[in-house]
C-alpha atoms as a PDB file:
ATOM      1  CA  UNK A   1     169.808  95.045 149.270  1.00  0.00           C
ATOM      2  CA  UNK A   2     173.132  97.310 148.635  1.00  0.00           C
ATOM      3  CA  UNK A   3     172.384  99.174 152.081  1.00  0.00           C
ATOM      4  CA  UNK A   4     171.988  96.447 154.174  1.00  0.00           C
ATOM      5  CA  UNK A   5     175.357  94.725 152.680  1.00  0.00           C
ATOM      6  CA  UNK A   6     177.061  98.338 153.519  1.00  0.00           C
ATOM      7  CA  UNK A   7     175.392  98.251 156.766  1.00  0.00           C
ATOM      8  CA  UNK A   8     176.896  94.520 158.315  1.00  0.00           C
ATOM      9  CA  UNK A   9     180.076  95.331 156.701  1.00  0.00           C
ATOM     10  CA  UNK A  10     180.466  98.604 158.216  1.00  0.00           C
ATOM     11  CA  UNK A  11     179.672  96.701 161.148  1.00  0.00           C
ATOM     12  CA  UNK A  12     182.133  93.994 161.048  1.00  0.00           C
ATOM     13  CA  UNK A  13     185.166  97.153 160.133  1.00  0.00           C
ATOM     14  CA  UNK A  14     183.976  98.473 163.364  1.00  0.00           C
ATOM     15  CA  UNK A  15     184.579  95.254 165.397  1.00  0.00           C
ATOM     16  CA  UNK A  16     187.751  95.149 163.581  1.00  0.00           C
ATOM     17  CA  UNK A  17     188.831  98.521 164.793  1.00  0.00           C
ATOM     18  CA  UNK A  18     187.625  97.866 168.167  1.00  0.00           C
ATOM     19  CA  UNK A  19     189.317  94.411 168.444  1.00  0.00           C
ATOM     20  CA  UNK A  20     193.111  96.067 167.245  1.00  0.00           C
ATOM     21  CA  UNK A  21     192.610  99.047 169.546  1.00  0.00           C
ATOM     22  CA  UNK A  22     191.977  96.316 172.711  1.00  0.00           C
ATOM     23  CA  UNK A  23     195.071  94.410 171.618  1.00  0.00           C
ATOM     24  CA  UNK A  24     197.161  97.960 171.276  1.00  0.00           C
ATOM     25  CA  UNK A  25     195.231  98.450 175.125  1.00  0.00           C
ATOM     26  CA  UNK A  26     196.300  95.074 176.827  1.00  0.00           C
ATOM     27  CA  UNK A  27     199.871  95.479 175.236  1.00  0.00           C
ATOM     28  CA  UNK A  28     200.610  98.758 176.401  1.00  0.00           C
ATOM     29  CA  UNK A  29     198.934  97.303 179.954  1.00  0.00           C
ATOM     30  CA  UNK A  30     201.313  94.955 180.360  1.00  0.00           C
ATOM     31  CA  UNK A  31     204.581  96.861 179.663  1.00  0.00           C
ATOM     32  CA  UNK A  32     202.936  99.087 182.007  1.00  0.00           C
ATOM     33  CA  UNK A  33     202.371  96.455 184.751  1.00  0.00           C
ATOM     34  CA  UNK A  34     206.081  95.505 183.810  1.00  0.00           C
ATOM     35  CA  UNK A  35     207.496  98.613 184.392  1.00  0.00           C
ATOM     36  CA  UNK A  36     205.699  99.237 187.702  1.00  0.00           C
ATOM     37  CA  UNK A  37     206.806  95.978 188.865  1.00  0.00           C
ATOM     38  CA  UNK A  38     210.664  96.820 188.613  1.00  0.00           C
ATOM     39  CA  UNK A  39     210.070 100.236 189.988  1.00  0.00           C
ATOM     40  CA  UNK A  40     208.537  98.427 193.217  1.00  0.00           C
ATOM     41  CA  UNK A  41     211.770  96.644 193.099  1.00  0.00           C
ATOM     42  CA  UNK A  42     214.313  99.980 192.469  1.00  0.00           C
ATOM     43  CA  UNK A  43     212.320 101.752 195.784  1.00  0.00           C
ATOM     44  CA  UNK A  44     212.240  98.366 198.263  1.00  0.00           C
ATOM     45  CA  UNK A  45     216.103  98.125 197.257  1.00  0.00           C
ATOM     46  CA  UNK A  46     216.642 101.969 197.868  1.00  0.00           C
ATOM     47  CA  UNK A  47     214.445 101.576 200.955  1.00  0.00           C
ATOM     48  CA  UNK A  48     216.551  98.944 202.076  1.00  0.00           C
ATOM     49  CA  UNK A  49     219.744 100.920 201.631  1.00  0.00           C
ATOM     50  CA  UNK A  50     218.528 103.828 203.565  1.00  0.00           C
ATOM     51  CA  UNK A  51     217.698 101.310 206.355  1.00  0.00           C
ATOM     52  CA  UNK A  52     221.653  99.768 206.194  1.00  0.00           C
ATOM     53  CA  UNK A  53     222.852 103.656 206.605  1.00  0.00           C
ATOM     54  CA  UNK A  54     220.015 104.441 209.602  1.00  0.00           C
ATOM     55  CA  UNK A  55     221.017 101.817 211.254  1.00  0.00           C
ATOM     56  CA  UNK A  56     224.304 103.298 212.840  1.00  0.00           C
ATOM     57  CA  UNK A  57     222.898 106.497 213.506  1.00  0.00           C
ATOM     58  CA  UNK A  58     219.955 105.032 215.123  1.00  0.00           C
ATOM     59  CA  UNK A  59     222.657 103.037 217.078  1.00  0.00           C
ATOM     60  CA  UNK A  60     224.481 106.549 218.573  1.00  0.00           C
ATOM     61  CA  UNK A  61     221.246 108.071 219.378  1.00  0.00           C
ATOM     62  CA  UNK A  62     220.513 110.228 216.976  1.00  0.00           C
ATOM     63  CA  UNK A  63     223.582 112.350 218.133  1.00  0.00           C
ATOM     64  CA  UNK A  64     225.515 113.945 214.891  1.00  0.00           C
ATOM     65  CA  UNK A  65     228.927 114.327 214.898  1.00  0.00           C
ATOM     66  CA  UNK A  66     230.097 117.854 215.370  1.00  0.00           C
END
């Protein structure tokens, strides 16, 4: 009867593990998620800048100044 005890609590440790390391997962996820959301923001701002300084070369022609 000892084994079987051992057995379903071993058992219910490893669903403990498990359920702490899926918490750890969908935590790091998200900051993860967070972080590529703001760096979609930092490069469709810096996209948007290069755009505003095209703009008057486009306007010339492409022609640099000597």
């Amino acid at each position: 009867m000892l084994w079987p005890m051992i057995a379903i609590a071993l058992g219910f440790l490893g669903l403990a593990v498990l359920g702490v390391l899926a918490v750890r997962v969908f935590v790091e996820v998200r900051r993860l998620a967070r972080q590529v959301g703001q760096t979609s923001e930092r490069i469709q701002r810096a996209a948007e800048d290069l755009e505003r300084a095209a703009t008057p070369l486009a306007a010339r022609g492409g022609r640099a100044k000597a």
